[in-house]
C-alpha atoms as a PDB file:
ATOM      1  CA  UNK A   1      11.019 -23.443  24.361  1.00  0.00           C
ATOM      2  CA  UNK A   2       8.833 -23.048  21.295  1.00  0.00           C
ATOM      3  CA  UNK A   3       9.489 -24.796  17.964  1.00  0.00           C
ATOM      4  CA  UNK A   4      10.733 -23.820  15.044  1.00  0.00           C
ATOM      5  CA  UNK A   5       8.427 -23.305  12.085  1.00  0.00           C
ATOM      6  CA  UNK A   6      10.898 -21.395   9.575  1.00  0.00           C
ATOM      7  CA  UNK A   7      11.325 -24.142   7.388  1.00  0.00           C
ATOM      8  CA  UNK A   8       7.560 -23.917   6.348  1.00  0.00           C
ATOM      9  CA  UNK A   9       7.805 -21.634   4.115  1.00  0.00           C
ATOM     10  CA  UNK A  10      10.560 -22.942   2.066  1.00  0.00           C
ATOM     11  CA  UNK A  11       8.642 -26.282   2.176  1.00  0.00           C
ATOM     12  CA  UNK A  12       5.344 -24.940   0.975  1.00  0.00           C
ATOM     13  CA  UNK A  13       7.034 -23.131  -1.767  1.00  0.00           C
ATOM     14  CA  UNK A  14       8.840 -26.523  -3.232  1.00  0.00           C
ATOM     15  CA  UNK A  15       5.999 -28.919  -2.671  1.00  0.00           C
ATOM     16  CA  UNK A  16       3.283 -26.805  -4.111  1.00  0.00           C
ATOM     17  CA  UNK A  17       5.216 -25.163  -7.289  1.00  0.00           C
ATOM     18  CA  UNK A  18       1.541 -22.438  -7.362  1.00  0.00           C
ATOM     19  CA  UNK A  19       2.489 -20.907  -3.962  1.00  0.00           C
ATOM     20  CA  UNK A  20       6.144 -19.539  -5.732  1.00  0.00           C
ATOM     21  CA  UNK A  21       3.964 -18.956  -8.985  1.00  0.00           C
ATOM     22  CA  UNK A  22       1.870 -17.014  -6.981  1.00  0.00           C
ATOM     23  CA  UNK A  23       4.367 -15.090  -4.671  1.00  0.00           C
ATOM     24  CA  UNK A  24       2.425 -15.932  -1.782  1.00  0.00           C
ATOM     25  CA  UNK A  25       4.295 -15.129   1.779  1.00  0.00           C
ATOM     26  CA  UNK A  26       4.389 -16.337   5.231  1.00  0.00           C
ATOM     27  CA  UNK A  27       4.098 -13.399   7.407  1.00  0.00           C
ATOM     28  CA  UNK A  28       3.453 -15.611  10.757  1.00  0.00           C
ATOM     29  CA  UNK A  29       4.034 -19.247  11.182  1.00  0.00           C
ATOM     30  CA  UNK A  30       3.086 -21.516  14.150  1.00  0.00           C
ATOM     31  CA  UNK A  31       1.894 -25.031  15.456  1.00  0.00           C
ATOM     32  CA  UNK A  32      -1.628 -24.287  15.308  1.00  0.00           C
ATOM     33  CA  UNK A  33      -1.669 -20.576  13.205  1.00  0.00           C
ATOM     34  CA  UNK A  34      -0.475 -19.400   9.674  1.00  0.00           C
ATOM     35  CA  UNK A  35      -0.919 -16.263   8.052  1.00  0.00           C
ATOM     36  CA  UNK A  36      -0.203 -15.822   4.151  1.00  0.00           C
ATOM     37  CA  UNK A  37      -0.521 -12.889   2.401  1.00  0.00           C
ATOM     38  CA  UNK A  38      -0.959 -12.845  -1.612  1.00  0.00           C
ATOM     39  CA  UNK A  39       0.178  -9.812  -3.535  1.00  0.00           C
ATOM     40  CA  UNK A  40      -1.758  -7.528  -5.339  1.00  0.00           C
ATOM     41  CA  UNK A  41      -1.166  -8.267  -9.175  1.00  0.00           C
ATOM     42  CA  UNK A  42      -2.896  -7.283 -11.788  1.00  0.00           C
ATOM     43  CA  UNK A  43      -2.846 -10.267 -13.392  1.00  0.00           C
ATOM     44  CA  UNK A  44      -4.776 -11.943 -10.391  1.00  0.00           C
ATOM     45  CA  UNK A  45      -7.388  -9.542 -10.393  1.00  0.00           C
ATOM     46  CA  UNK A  46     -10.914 -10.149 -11.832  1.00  0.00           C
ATOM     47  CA  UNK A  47     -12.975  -8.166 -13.572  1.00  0.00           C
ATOM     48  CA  UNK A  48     -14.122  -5.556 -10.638  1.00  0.00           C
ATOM     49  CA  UNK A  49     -10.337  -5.183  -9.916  1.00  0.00           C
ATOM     50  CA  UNK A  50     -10.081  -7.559  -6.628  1.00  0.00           C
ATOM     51  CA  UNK A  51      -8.505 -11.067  -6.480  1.00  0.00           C
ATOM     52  CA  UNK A  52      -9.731 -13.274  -8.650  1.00  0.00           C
ATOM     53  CA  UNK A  53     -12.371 -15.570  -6.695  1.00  0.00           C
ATOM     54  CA  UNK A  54      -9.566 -18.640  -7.325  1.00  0.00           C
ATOM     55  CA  UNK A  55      -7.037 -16.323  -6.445  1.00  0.00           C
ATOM     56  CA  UNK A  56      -8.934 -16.227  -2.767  1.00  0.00           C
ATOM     57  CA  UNK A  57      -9.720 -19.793  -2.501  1.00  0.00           C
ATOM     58  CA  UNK A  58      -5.840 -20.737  -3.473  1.00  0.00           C
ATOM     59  CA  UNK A  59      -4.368 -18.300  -0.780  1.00  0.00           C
ATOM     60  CA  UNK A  60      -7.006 -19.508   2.184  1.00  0.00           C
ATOM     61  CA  UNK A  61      -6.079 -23.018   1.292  1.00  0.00           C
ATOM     62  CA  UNK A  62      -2.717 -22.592   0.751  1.00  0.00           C
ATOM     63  CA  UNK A  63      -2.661 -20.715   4.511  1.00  0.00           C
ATOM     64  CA  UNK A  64      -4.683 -23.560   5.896  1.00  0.00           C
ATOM     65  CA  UNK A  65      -2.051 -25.984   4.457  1.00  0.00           C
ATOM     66  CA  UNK A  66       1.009 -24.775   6.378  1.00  0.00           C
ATOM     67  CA  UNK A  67      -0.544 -24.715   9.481  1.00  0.00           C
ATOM     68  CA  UNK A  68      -0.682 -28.326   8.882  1.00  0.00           C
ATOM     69  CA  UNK A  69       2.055 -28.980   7.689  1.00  0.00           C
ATOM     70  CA  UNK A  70       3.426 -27.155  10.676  1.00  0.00           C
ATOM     71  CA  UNK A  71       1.517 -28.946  13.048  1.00  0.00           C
ATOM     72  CA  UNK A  72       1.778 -32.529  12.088  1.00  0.00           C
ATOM     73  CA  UNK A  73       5.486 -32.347  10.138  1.00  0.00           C
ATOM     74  CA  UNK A  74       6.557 -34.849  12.900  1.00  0.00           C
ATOM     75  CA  UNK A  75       4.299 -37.256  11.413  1.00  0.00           C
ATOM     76  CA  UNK A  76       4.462 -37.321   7.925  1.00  0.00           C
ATOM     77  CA  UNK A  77       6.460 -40.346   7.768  1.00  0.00           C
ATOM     78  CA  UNK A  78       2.878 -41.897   9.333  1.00  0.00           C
ATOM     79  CA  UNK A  79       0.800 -40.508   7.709  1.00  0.00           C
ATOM     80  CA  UNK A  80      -0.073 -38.241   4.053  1.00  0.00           C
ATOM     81  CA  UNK A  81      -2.128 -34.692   4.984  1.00  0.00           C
ATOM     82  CA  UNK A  82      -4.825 -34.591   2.060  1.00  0.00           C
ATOM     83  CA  UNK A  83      -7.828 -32.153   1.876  1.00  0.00           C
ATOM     84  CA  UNK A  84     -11.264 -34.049   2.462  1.00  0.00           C
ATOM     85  CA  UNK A  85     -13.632 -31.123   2.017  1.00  0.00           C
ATOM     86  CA  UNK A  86     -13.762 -26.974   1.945  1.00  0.00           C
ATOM     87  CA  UNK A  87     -16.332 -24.627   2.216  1.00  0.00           C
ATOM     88  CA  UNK A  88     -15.401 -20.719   1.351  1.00  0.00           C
ATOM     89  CA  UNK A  89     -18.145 -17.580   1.630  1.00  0.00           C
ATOM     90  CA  UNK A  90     -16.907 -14.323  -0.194  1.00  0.00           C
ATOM     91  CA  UNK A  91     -18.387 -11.641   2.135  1.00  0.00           C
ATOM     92  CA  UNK A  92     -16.823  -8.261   0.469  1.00  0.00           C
ATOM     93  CA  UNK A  93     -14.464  -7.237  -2.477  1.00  0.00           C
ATOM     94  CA  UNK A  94     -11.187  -7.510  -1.788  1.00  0.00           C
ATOM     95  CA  UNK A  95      -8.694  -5.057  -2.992  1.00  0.00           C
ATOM     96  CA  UNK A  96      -5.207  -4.472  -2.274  1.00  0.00           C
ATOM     97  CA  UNK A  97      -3.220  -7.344  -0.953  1.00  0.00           C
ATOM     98  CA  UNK A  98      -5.260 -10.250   0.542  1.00  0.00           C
ATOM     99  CA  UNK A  99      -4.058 -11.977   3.835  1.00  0.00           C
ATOM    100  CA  UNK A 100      -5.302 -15.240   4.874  1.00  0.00           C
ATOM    101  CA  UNK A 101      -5.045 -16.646   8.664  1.00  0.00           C
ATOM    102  CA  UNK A 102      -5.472 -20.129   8.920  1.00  0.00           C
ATOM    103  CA  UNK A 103      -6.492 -21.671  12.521  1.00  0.00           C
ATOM    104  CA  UNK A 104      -6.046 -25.450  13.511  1.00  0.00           C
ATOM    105  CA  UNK A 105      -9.579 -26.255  14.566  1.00  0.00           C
ATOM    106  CA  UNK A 106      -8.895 -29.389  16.939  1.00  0.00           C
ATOM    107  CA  UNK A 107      -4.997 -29.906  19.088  1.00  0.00           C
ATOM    108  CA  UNK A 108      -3.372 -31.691  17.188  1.00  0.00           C
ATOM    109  CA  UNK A 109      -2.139 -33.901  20.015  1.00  0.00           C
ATOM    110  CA  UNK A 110      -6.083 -35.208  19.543  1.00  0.00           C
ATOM    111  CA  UNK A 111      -5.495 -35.677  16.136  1.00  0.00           C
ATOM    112  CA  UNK A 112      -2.330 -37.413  16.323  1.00  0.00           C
ATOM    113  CA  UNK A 113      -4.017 -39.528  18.930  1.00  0.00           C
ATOM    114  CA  UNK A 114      -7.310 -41.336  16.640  1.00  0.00           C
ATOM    115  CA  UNK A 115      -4.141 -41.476  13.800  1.00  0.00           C
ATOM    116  CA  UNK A 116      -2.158 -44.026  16.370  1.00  0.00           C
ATOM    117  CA  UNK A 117      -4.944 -45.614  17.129  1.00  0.00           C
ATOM    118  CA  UNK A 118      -5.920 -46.692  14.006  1.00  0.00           C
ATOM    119  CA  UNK A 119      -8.393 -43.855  12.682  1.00  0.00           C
ATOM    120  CA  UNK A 120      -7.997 -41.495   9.644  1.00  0.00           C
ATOM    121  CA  UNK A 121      -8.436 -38.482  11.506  1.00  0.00           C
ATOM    122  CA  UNK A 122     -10.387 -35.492  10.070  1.00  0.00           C
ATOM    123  CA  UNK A 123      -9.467 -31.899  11.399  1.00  0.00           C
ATOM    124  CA  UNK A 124     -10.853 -28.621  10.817  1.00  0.00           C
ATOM    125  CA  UNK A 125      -8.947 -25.526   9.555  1.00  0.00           C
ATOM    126  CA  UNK A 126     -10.637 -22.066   9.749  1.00  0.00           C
ATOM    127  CA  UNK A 127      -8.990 -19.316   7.606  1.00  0.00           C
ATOM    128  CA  UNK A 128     -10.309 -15.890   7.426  1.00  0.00           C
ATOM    129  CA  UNK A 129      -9.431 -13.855   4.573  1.00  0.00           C
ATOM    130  CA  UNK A 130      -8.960 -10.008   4.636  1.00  0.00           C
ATOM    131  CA  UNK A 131      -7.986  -7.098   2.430  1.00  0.00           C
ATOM    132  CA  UNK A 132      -5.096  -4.508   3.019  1.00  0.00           C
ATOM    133  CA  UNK A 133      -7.372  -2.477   5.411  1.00  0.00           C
ATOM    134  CA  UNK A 134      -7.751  -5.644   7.965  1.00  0.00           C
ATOM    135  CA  UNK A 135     -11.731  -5.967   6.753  1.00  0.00           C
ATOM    136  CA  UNK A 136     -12.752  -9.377   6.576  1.00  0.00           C
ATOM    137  CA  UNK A 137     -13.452 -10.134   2.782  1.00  0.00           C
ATOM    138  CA  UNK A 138     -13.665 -14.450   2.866  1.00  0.00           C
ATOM    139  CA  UNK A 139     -13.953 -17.175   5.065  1.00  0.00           C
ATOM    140  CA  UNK A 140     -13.236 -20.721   3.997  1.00  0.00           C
ATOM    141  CA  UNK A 141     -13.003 -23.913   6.374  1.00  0.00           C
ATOM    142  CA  UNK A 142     -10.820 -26.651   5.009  1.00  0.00           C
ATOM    143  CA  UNK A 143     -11.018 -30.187   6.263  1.00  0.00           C
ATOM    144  CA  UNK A 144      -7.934 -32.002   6.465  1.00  0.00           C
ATOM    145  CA  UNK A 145      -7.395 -35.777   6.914  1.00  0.00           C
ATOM    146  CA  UNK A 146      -4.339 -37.759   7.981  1.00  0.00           C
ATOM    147  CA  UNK A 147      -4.089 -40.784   5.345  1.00  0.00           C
ATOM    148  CA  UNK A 148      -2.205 -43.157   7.259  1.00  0.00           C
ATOM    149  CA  UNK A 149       0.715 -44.608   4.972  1.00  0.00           C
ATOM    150  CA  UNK A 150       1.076 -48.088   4.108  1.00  0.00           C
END
């Protein structure tokens, strides 16, 4: 039996008040895989009509932040998810809508694992970012640590 993800989306939206600002939606959600999609509004554009650069970053990130909050939700009473580091490369103009899929770069069981023994785990999360066609416009990897709570 699989688990059930559907309260991610609700979650995301009321802990990070720019994902309802933004309208961003969760077209997939899993353990280990998110995709988001960002509308296309003119007010997010930039000045050669595609997402705003920020507008990119904040959707990948965003994308890479329910997958772990849908991986490691069990834990949270452990532990604090924070972003350590990202990286993002803008590879082609975006236009239309702009999806981002967000992929949990280690199990999370091994994760989970260095956090009860001790560690602050770090963890990658790749996200790819693409426009309305399906052409890959960004990539971004975000690295996540588990700040254990005190």
């Amino acid at each position: 039996m699989s688990a059930d993800y559907s309260f991610v989306a609700d979650a995301m939206k009321q802990a990070v008040p720019w994902v309802k600002t933004m309208g961003v939606e969760f077209l997939e959600v899993a353990g280990d895989r998110v995709v988001a999609e960002l509308p296309d509004r003119e007010e997010l554009r930039n000045h050669v009509g595609g997402p705003h650069a920020a507008m990119m970053f904040g959707v990948a990130e965003t994308a890479s932040g329910a997958v772990v909050m849908a991986a490691f939700t069990e834990h949270m009473d452990k532990a604090t998810p924070l972003v350590a580091r990202s990286e993002i490369t803008y590879k082609k103009l975006a236009l239309g809508a702009l999806r981002a899929e967000a992929v949990l770069g280690r199990p999370a069981a091994d994760v989970v694992a260095e956090l009860e023994a001790g560690r602050r785990p770090e963890f990658p999360v790749g996200v790819t970012l693409t426009n309305a066609e399906g052409v890959t416009t960004g990539e971004m990897t975000v690295v996540w640590t588990l700040r254990p709570n005190r």
